[in-house]
Every structure is written in structure tokens, then in C-alpha cells.
PDB file of N, CA and C in Angstrom:
ATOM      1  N   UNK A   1     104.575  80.847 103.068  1.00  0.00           N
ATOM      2  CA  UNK A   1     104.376  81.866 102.045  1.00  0.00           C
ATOM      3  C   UNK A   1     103.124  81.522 101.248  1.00  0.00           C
ATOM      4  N   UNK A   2     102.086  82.353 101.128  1.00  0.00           N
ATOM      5  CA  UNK A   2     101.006  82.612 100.159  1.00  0.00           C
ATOM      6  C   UNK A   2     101.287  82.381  98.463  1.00  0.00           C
ATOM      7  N   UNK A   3     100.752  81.886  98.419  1.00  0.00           N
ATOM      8  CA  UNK A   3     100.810  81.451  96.729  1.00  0.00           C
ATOM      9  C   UNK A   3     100.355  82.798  96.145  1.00  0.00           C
ATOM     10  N   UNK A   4     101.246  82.730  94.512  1.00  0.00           N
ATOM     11  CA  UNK A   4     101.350  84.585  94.871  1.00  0.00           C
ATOM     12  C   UNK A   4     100.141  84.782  93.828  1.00  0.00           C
ATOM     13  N   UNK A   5      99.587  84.173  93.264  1.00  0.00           N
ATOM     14  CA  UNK A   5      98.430  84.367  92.660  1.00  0.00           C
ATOM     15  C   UNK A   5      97.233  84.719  93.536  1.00  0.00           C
ATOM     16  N   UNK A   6      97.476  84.455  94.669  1.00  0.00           N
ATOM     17  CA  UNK A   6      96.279  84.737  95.531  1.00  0.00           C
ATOM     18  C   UNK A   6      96.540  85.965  96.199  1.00  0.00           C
ATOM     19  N   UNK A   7      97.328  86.613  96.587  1.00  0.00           N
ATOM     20  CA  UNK A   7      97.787  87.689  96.441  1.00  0.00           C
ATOM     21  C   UNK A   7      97.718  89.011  95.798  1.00  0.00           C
ATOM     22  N   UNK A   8      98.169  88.559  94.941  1.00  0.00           N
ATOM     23  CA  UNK A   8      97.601  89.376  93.244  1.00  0.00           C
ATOM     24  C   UNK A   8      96.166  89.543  93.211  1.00  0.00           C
ATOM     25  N   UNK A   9      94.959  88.399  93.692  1.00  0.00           N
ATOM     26  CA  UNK A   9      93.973  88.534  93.687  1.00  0.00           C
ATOM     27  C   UNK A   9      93.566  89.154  94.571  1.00  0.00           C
ATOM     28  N   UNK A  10      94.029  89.235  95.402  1.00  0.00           N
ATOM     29  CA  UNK A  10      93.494  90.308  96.885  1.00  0.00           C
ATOM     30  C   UNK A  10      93.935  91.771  96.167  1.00  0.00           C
ATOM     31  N   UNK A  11      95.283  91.802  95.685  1.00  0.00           N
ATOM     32  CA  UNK A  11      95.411  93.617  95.245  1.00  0.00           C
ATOM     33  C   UNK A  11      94.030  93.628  94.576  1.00  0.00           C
ATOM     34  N   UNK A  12      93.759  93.007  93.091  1.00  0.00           N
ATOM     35  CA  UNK A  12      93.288  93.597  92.432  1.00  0.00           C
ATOM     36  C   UNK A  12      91.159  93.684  93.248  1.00  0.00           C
ATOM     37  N   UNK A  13      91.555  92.988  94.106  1.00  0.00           N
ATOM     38  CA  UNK A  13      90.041  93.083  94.713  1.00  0.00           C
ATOM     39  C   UNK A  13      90.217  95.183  95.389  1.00  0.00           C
ATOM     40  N   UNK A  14      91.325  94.916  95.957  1.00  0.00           N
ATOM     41  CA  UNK A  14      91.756  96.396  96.648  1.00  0.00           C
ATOM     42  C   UNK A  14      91.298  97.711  95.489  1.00  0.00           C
ATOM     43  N   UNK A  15      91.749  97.421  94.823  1.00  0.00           N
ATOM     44  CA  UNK A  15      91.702  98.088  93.979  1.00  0.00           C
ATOM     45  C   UNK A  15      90.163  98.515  93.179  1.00  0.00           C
ATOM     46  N   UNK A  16      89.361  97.255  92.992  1.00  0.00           N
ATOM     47  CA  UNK A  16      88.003  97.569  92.604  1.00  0.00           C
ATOM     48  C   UNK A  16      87.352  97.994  93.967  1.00  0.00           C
ATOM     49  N   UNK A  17      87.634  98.119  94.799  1.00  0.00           N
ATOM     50  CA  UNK A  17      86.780  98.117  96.151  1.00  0.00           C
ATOM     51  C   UNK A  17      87.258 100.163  96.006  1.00  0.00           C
ATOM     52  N   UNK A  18      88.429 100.377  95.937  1.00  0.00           N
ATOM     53  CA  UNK A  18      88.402 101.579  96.131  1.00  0.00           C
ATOM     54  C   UNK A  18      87.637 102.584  94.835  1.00  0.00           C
ATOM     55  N   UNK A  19      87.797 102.429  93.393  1.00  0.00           N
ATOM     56  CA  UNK A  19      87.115 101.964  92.019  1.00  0.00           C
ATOM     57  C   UNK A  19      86.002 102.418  92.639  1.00  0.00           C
ATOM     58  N   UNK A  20      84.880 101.457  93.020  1.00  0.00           N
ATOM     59  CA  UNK A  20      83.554 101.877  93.051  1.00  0.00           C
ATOM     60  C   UNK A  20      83.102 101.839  94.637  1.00  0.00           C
ATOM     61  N   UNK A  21      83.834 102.743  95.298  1.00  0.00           N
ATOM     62  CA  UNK A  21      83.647 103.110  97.074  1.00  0.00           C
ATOM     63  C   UNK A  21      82.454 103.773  96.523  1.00  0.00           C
ATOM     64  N   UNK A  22      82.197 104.862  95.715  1.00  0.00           N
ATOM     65  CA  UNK A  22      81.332 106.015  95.723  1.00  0.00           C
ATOM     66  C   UNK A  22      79.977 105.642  95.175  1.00  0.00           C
ATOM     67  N   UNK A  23      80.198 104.748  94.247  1.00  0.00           N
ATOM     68  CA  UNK A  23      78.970 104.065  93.477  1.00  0.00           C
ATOM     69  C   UNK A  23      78.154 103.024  94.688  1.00  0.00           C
ATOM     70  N   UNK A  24      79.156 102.656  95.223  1.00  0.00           N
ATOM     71  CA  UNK A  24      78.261 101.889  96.072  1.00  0.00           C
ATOM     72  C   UNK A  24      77.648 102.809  97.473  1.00  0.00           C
ATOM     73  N   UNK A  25      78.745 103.966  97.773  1.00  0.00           N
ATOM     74  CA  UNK A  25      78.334 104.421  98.641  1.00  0.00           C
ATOM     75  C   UNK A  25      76.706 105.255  98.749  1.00  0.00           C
ATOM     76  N   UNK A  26      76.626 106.184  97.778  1.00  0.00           N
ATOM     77  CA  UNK A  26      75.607 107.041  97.440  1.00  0.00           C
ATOM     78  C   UNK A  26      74.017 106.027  97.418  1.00  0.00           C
ATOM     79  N   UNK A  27      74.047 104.962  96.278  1.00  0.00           N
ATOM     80  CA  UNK A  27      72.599 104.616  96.801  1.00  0.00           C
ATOM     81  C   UNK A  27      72.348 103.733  98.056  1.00  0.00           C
ATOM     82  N   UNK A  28      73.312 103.877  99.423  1.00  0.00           N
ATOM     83  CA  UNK A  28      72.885 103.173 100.319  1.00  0.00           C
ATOM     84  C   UNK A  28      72.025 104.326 101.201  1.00  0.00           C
ATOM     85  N   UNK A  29      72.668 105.552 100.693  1.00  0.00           N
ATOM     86  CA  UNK A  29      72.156 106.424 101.746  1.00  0.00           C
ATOM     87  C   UNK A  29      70.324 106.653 101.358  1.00  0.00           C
ATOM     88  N   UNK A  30      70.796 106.968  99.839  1.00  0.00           N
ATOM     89  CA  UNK A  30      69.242 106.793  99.129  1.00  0.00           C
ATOM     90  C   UNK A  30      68.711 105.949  99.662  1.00  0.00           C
ATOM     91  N   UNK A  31      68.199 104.727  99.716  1.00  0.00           N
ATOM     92  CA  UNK A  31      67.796 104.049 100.419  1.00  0.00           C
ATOM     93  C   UNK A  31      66.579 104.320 101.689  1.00  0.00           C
ATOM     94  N   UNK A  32      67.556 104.556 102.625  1.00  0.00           N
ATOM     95  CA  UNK A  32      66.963 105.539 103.994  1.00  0.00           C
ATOM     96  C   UNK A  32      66.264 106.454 103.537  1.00  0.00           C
ATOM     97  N   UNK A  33      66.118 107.151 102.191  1.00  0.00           N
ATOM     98  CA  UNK A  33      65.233 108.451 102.576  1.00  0.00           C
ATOM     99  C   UNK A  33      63.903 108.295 101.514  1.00  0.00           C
ATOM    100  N   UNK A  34      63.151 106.946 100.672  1.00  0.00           N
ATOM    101  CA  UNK A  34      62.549 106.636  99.845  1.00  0.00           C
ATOM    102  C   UNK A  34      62.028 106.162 100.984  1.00  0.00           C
ATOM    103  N   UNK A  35      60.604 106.551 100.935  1.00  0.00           N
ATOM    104  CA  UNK A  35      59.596 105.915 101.462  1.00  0.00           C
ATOM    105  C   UNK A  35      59.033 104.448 100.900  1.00  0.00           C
ATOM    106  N   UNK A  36      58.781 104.506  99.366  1.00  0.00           N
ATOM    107  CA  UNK A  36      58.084 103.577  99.244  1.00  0.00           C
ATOM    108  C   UNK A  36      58.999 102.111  98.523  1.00  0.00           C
ATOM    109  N   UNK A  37      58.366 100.972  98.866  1.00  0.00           N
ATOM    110  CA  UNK A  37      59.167  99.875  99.076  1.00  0.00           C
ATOM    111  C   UNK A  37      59.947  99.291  97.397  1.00  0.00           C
ATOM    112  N   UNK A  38      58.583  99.647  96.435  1.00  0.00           N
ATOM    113  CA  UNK A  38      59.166  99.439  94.944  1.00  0.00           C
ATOM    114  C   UNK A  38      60.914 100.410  94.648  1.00  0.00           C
ATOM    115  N   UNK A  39      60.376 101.773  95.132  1.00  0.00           N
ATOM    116  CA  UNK A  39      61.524 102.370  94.833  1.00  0.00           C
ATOM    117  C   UNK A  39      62.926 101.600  95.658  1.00  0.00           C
ATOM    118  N   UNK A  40      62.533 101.093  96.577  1.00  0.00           N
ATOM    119  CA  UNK A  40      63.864 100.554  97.505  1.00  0.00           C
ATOM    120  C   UNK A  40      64.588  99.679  96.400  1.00  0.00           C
ATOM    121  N   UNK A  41      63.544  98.940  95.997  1.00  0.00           N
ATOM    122  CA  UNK A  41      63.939  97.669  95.300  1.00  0.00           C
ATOM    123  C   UNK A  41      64.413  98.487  93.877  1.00  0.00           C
ATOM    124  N   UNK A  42      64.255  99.189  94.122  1.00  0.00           N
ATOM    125  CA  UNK A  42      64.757  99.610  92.405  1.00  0.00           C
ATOM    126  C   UNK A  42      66.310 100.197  93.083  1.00  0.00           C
ATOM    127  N   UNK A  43      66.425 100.987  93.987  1.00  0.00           N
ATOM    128  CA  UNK A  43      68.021 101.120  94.530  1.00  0.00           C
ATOM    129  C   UNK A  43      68.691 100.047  94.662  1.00  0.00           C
ATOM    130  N   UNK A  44      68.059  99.248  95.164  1.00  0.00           N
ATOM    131  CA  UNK A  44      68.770  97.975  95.805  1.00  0.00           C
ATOM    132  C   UNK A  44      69.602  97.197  94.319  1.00  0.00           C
ATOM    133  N   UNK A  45      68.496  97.310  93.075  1.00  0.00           N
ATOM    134  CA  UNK A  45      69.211  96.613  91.716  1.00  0.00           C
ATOM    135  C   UNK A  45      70.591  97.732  91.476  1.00  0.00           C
ATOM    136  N   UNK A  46      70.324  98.616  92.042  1.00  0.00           N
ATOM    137  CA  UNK A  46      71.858  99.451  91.602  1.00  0.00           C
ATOM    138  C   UNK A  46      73.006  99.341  92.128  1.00  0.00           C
ATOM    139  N   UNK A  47      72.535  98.684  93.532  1.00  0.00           N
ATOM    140  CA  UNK A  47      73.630  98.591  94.466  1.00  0.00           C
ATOM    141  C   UNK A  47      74.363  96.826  93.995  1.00  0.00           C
ATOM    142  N   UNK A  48      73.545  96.410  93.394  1.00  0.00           N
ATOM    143  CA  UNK A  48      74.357  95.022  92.749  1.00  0.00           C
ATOM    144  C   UNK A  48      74.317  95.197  91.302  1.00  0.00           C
ATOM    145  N   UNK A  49      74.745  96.323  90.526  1.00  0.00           N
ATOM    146  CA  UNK A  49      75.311  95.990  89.471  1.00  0.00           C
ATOM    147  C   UNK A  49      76.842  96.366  89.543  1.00  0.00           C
ATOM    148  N   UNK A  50      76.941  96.786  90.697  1.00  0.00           N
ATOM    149  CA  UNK A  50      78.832  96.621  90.596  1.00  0.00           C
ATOM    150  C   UNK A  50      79.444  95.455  90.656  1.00  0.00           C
ATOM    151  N   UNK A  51      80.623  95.030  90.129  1.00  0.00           N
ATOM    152  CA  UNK A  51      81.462  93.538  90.123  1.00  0.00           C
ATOM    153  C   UNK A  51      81.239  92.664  91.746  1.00  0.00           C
ATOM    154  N   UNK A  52      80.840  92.008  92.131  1.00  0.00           N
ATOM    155  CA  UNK A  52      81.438  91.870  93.664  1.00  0.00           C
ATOM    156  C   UNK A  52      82.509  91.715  93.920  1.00  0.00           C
ATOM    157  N   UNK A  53      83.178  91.586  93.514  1.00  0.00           N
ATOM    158  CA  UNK A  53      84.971  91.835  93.798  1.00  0.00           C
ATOM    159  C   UNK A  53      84.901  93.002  94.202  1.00  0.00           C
ATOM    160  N   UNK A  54      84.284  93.815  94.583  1.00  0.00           N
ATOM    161  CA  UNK A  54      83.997  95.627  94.562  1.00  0.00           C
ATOM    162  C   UNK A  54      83.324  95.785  96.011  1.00  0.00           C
ATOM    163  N   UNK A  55      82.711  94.800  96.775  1.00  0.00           N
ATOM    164  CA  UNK A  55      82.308  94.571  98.126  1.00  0.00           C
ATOM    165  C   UNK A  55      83.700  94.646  99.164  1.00  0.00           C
ATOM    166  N   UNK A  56      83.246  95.330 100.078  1.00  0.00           N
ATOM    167  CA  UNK A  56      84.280  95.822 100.576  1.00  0.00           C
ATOM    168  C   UNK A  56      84.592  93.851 101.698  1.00  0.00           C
ATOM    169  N   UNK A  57      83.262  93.873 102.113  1.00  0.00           N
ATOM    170  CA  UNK A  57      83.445  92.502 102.650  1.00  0.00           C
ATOM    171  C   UNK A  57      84.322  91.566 101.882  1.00  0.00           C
ATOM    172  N   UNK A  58      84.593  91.742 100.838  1.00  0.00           N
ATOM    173  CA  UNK A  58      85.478  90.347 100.126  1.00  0.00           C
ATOM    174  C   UNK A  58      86.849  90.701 100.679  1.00  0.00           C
ATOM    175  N   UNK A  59      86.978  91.835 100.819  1.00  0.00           N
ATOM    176  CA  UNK A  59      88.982  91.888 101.550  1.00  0.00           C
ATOM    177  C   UNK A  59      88.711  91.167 102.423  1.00  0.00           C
ATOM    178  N   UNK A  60      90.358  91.215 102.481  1.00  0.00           N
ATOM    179  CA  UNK A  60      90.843  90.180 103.693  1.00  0.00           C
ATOM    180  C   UNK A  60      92.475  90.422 103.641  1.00  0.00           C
ATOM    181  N   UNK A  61      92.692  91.053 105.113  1.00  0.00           N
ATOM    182  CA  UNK A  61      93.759  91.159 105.249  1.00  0.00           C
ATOM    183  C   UNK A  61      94.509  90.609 105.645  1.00  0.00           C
ATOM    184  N   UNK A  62      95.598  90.378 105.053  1.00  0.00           N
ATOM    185  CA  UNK A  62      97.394  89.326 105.094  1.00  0.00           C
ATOM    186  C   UNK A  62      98.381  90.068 105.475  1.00  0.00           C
ATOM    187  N   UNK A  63      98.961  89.332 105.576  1.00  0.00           N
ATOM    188  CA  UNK A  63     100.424  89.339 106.654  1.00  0.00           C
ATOM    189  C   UNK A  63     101.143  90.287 105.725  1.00  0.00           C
ATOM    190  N   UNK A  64     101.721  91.170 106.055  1.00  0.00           N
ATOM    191  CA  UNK A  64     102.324  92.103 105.042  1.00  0.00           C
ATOM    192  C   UNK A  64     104.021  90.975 104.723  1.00  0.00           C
ATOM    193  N   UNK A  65     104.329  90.478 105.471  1.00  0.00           N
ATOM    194  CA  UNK A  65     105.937  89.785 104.861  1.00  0.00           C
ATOM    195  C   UNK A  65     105.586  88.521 104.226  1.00  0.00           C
ATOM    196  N   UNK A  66     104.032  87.596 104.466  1.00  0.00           N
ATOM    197  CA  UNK A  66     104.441  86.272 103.999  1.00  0.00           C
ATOM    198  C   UNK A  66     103.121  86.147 103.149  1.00  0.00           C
ATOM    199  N   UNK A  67     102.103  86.881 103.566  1.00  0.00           N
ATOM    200  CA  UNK A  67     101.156  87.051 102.603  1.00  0.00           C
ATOM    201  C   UNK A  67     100.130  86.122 103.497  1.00  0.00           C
ATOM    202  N   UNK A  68     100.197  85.452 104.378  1.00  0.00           N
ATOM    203  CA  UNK A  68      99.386  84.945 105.037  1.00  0.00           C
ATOM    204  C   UNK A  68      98.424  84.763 105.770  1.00  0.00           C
ATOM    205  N   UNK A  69      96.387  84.887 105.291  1.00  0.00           N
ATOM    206  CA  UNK A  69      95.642  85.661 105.057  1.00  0.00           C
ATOM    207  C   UNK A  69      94.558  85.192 106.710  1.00  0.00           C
ATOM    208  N   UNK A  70      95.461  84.067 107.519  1.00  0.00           N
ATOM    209  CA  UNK A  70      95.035  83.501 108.847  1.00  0.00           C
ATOM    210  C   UNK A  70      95.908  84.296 110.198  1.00  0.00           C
ATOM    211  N   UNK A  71      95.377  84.480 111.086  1.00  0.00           N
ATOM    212  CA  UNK A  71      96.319  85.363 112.211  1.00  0.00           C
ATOM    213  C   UNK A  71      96.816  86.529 112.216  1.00  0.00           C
ATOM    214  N   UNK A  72      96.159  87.289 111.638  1.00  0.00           N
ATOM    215  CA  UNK A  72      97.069  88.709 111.567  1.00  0.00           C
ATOM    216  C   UNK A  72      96.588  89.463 112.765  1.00  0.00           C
ATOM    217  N   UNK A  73      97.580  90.403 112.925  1.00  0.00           N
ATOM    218  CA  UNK A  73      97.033  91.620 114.087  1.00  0.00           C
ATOM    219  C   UNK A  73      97.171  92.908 113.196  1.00  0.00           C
ATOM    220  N   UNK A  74      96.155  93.285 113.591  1.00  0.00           N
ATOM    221  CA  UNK A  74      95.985  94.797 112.961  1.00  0.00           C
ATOM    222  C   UNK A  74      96.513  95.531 112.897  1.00  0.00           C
ATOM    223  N   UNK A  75      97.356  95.665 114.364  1.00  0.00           N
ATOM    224  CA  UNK A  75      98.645  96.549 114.819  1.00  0.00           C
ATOM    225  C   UNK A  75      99.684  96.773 114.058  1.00  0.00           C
ATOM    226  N   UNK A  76     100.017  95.357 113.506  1.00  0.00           N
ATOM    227  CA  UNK A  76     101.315  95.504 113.147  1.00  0.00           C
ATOM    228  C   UNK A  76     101.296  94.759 111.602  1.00  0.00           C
ATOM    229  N   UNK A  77     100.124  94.283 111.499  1.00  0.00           N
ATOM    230  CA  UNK A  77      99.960  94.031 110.152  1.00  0.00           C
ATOM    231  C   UNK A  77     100.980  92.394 109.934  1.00  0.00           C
ATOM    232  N   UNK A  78     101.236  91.721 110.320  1.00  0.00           N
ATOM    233  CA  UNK A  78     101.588  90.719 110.449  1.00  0.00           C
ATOM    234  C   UNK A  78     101.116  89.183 110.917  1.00  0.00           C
ATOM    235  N   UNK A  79     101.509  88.165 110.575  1.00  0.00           N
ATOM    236  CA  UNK A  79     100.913  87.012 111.303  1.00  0.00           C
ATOM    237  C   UNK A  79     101.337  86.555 112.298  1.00  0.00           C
ATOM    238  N   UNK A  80     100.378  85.841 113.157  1.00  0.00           N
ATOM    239  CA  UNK A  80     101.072  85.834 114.711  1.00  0.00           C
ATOM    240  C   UNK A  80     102.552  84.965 114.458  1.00  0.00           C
ATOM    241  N   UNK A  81     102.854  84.242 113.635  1.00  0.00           N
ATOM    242  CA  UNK A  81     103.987  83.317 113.603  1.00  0.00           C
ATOM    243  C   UNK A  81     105.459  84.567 113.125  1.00  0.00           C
ATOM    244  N   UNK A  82     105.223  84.988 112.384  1.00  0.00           N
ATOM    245  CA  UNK A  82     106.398  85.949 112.423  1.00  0.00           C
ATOM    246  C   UNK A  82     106.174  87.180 113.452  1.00  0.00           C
ATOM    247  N   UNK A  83     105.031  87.886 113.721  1.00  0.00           N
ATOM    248  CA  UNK A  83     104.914  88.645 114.894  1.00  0.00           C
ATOM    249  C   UNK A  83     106.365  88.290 115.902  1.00  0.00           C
ATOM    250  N   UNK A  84     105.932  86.568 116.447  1.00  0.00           N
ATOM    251  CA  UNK A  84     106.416  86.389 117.362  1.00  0.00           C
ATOM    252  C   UNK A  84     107.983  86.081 116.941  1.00  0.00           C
ATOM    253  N   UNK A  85     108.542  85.994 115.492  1.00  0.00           N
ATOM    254  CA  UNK A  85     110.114  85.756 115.140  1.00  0.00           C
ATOM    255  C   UNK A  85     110.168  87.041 115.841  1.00  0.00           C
ATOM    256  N   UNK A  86     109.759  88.115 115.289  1.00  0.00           N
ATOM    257  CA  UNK A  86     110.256  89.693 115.113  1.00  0.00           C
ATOM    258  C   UNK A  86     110.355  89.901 116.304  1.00  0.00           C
ATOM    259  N   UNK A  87     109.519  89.870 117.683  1.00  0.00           N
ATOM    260  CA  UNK A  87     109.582  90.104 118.628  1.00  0.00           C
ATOM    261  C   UNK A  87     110.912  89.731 119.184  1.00  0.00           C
ATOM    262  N   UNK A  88     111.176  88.193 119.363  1.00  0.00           N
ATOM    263  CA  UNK A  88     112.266  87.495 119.815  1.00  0.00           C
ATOM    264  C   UNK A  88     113.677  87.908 119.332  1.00  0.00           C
ATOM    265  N   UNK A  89     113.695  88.612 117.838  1.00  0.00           N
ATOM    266  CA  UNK A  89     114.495  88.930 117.621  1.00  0.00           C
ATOM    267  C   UNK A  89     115.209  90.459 117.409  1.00  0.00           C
ATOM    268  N   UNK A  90     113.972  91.231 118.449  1.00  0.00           N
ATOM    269  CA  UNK A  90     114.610  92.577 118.762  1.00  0.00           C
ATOM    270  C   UNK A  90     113.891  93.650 117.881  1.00  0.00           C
ATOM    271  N   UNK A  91     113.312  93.365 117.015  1.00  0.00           N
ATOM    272  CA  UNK A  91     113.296  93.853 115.569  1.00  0.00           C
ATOM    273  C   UNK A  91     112.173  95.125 115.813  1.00  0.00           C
ATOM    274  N   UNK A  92     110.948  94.723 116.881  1.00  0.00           N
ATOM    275  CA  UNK A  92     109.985  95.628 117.327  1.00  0.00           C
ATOM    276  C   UNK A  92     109.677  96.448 118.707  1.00  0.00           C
ATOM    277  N   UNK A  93     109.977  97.234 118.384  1.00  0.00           N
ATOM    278  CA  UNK A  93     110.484  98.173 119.949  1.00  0.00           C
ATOM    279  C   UNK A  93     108.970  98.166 120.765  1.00  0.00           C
ATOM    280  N   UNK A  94     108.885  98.385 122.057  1.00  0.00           N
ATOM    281  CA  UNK A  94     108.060  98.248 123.092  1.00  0.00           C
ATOM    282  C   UNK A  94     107.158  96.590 122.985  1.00  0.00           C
ATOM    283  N   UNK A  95     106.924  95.692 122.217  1.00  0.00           N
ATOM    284  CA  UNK A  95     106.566  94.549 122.468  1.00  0.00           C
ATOM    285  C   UNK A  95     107.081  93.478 123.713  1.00  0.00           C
ATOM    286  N   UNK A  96     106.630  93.021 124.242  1.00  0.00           N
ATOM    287  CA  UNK A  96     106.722  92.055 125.076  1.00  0.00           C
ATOM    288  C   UNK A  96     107.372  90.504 124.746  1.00  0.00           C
ATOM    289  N   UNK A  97     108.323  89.336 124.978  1.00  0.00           N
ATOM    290  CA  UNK A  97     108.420  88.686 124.814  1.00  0.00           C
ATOM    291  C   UNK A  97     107.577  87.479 125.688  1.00  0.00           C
ATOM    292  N   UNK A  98     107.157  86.595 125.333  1.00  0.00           N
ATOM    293  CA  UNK A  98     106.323  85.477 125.536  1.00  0.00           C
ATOM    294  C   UNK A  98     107.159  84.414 125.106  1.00  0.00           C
ATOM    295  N   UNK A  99     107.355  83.233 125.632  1.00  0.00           N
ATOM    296  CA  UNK A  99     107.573  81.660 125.035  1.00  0.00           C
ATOM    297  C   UNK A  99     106.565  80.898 125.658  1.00  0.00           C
ATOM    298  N   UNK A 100     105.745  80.331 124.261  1.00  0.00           N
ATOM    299  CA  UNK A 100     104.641  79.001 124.350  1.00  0.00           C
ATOM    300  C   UNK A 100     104.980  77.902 123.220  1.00  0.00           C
TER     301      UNK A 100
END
């Protein structure tokens, strides 16, 4: 189990990331359509005055039951170590059983 403070810190990253999707989104496109290089650099200071907690790169997705932010599958949103309880124990329909 994930220490739940770290946790908490991933919501509230979720949360600023969705917060300023639009602020960050709009001057990337600007960007592409300024020819000259000063003006870039003047977008570019806009695109880092949001928090970085607000970068979408800082998520990181965890295990939805244990919080555990190493091994997950996308599919099912889980880490491979309980993946494979759940499997063994019936719990996920069409999966395959494996023993390693």
C-alpha cells in the first residue's frame, strides 16, 4: 500500500493539470504560427507561468486498489501483483491464468 500522502499528492496534481489544460493548451498552438523568434520567446514565458504541478507529464498513474505507482496496466488500471491475485481468483472475466 502507497503511503497515502502521496496519493493525495497525485489527486491534487490531477486536478491542477485539468485547472489549467486550456492555459497551457492555447499558447502552444500560438507558437507554430509567430514567425519571429523574440515573439516565441515571449509565448514560451507564458507557457511557464503555470504551477508545474499543472504539467501534464508530472502524472503518474497507480494502481487503482493499492495505490501503487510501479507496474500498472492500462487496461485494467491495476498493478501487475494484484492483476495477477484477481485473475487467480476468478474476479476478471476473459483474462488468462499464468503461474511464474
Amino acid at each position: 500500500m502507497a503511503r497515502k500522502g502521496l496519493i493525495q499528492r497525485e489527486k491534487k496534481r490531477q486536478k491542477l493539470e485539468q485547472k489549467y489544460h486550456l492555459i497551457r493548451r492555447s499558447p502552444k498552438k500560438e507558437i507554430s504560427k509567430v514567425p519571429l523568434l523574440s515573439e516565441k520567446w515571449e509565448i514560451h514565458g507564458k507557457l511557464q507561468s503555470p504551477p508545474r504541478n499543472s504539467a501534464p507529464t508530472r502524472l503518474h498513474r497507480r494502481c487503482f486498489s493499492t495505490g501503487r505507482p510501479r507496474a500498472n496496466y492500462r487496461d485494467f488500471g491495476l498493478s501487475g501483483h494484484i492483476l495477477r491475485e484477481m485473475v487467480h481468483a476468478c474476479l476478471l472475466p476473459g483474462a488468462t491464468r499464468s503461474s511464474w
